[in-house]
N, C-alpha and C. Protein backbone atom coordinates (compact mmCIF):
# COMPACT_ATOMS: atom_id res chain seq x y z
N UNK A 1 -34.31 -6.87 20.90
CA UNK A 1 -33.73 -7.14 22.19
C UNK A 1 -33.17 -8.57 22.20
N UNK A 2 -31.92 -8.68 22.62
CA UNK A 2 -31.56 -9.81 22.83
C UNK A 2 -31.11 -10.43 24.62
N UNK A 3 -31.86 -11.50 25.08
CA UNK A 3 -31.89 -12.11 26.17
C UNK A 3 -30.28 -11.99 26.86
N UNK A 4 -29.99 -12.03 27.91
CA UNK A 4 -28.45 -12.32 28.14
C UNK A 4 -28.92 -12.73 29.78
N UNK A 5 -27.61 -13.29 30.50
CA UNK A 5 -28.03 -13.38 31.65
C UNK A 5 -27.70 -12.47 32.65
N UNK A 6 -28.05 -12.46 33.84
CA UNK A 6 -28.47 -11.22 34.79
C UNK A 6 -27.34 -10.79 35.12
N UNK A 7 -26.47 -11.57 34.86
CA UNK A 7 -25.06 -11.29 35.62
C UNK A 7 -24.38 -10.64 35.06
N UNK A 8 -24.54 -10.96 33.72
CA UNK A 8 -23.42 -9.84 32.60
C UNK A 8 -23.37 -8.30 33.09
N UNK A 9 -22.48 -7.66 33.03
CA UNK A 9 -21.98 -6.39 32.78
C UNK A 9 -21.76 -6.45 31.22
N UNK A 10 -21.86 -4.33 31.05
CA UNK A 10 -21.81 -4.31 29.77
C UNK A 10 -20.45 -4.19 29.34
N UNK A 11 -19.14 -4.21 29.63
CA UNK A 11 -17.93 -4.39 28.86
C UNK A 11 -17.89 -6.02 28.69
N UNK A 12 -18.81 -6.94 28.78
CA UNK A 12 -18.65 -8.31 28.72
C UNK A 12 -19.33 -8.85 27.16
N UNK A 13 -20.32 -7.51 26.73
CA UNK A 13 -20.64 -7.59 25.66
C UNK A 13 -20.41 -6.57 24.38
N UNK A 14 -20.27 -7.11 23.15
CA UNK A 14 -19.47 -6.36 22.19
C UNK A 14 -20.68 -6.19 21.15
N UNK A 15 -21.18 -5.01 20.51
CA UNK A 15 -22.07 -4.55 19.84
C UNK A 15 -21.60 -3.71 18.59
N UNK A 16 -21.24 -4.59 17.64
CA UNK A 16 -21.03 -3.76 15.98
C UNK A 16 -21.65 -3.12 15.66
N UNK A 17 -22.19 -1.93 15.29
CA UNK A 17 -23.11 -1.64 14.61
C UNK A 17 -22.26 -0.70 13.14
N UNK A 18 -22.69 -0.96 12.46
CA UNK A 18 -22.01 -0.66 10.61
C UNK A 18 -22.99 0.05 9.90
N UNK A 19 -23.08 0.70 9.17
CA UNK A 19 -23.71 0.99 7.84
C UNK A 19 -24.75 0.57 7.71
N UNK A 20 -24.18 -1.05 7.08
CA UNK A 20 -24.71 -2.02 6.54
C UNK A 20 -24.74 -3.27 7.51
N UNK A 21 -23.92 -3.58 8.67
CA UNK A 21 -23.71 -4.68 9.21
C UNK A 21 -23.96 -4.49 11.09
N UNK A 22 -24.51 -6.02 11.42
CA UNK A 22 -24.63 -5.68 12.92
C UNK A 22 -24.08 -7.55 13.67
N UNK A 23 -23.22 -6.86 14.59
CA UNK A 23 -22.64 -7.99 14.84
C UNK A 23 -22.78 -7.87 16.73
N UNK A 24 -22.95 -9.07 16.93
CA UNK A 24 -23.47 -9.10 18.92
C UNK A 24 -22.95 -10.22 19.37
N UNK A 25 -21.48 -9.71 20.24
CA UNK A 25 -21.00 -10.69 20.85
C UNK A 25 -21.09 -10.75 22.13
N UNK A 26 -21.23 -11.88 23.11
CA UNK A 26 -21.37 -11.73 24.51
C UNK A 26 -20.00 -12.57 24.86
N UNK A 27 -19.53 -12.51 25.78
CA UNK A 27 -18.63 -13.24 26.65
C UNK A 27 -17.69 -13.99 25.40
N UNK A 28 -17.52 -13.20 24.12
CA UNK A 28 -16.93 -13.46 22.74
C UNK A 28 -16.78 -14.08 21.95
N UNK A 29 -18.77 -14.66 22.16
CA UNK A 29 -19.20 -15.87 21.83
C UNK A 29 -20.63 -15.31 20.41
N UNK A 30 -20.46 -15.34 19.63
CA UNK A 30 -21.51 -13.99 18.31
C UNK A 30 -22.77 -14.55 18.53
N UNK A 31 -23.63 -14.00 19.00
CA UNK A 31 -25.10 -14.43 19.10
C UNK A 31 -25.76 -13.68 17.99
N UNK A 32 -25.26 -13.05 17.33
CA UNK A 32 -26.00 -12.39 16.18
C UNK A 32 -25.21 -11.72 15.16
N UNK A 33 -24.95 -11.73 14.09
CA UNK A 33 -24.31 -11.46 12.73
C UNK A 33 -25.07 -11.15 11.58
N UNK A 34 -25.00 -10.29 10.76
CA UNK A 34 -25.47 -9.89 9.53
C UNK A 34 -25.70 -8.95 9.01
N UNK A 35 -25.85 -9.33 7.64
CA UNK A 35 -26.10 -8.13 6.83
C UNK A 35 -27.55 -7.07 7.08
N UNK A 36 -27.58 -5.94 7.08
CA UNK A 36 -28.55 -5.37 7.68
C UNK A 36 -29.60 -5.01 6.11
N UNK A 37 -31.00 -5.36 6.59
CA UNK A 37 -31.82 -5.30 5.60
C UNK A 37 -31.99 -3.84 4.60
N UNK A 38 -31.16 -2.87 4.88
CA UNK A 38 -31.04 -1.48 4.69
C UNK A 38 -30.01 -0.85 4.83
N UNK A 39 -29.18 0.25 4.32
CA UNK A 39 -28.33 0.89 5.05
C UNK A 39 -28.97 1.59 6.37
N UNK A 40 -28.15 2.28 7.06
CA UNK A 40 -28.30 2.75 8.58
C UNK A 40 -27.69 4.17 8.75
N UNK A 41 -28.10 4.73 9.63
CA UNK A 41 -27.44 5.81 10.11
C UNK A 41 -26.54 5.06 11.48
N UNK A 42 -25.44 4.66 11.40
CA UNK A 42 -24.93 4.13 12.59
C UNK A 42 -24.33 4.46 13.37
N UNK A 43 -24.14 6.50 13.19
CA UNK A 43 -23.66 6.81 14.82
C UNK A 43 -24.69 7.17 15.50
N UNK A 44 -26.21 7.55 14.92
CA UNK A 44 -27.18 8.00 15.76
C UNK A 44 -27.63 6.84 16.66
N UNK A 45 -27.27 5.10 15.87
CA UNK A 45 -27.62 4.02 16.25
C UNK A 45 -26.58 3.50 17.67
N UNK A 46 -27.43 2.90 18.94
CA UNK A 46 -26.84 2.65 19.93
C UNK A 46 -27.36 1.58 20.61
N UNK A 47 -26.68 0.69 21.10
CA UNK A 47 -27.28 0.02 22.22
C UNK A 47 -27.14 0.24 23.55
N UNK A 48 -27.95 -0.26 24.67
CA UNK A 48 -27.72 -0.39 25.80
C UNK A 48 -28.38 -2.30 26.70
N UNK A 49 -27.61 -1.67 28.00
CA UNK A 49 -28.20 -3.05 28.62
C UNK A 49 -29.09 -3.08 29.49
N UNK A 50 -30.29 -3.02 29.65
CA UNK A 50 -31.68 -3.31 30.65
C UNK A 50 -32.13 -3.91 30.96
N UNK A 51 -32.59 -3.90 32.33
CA UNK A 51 -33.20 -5.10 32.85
C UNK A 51 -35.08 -4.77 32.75
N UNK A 52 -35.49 -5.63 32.44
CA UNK A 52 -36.95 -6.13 32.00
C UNK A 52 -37.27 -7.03 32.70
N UNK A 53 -38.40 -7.08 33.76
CA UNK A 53 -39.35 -7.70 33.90
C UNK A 53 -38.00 -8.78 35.12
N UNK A 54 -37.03 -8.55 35.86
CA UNK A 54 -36.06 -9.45 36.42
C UNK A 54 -34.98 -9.64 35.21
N UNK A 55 -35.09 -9.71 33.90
CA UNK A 55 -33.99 -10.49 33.33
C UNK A 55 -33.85 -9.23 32.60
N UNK A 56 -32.09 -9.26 31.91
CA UNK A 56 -31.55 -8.69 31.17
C UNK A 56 -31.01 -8.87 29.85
N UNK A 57 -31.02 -7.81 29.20
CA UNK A 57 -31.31 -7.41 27.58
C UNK A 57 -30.73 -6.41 26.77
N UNK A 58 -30.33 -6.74 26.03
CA UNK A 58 -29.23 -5.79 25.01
C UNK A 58 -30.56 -5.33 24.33
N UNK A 59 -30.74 -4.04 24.54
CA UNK A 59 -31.36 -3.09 23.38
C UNK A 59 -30.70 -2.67 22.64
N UNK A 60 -31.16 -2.95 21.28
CA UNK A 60 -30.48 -1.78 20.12
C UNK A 60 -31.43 -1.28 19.12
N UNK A 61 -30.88 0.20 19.30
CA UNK A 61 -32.18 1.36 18.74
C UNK A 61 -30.51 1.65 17.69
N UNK A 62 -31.67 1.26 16.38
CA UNK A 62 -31.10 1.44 15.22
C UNK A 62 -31.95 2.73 14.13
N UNK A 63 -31.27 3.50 13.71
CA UNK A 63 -31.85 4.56 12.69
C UNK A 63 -31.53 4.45 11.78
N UNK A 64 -32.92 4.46 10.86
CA UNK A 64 -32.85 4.28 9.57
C UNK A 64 -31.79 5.37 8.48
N UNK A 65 -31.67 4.98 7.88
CA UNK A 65 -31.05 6.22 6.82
C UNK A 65 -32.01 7.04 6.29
N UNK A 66 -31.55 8.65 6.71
CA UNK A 66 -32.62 9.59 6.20
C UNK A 66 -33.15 9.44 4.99
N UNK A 67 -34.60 9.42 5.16
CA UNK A 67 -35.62 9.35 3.78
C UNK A 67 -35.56 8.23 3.46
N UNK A 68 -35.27 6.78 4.13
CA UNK A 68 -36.15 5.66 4.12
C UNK A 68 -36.82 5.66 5.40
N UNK A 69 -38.12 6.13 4.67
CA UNK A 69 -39.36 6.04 6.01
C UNK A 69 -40.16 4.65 5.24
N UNK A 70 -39.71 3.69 5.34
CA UNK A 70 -41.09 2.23 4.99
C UNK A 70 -40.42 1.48 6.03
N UNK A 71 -41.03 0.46 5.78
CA UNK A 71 -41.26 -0.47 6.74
C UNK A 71 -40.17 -1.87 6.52
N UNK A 72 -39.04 -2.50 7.18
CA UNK A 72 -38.84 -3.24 6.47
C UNK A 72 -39.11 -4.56 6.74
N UNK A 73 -38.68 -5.93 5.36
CA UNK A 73 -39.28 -6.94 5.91
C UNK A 73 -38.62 -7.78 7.14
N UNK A 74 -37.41 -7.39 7.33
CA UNK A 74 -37.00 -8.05 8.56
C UNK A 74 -35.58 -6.99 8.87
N UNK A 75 -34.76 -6.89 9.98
CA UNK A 75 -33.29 -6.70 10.28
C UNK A 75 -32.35 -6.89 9.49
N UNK A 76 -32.03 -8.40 9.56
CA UNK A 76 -31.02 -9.08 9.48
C UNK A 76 -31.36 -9.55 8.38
N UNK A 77 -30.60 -9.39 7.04
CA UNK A 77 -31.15 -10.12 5.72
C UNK A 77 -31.11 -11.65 5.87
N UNK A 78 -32.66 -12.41 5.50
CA UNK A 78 -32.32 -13.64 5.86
C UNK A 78 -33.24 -14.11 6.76
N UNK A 79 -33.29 -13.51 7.69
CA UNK A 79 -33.93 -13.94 9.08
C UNK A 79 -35.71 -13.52 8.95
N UNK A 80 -36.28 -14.38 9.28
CA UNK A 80 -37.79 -14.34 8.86
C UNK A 80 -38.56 -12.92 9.13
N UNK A 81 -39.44 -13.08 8.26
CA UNK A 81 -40.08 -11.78 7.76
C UNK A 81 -41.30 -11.07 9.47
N UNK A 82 -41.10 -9.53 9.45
CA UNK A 82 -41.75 -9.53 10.33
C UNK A 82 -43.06 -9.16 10.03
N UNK A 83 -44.00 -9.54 10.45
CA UNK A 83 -45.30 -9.43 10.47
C UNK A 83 -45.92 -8.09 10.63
N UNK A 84 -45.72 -6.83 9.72
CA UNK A 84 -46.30 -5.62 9.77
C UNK A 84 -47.79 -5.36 9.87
């Protein structure tokens, strides 16, 4: 999930999702870029925008590529390891 502010609408934000690559632009400014730690299934993969708790948030529900069921060490190649 990535933070945004309350005000955004979702044609204000731009969501790549690739193969291999995921790119997140808001107001056409990239808050997030990279190579993805795996290939993807990326039309089953989608985001949306929700509000949580008062504030709002780009979800993105990403699917793995069939028959990689493990765990990986992070998203975004690069970006610190997650704590499984």
């Amino acid at each position: 999930m990535i933070n945004v502010d309350k005000n955004l609408k979702g044609k204000q934000i731009k969501v790549d999702i690739g193969v291999t690559t995921l790119k997140v632009s808001v107001l056409g400014e990239v808050v997030m870029e990279g190579d993805l730690y795996e290939k993807i299934n990326s039309d089953e993969s989608i985001w949306t925008l929700e509000s949580y708790d008062g504030k709002k948030v780009v979800d993105i529900n990403i699917v793995k590529w069939p028959k990689i069921m493990h765990w990986w060490d992070c998203i975004i190649q690069g970006h610190p390891k997650i704590d499984t």
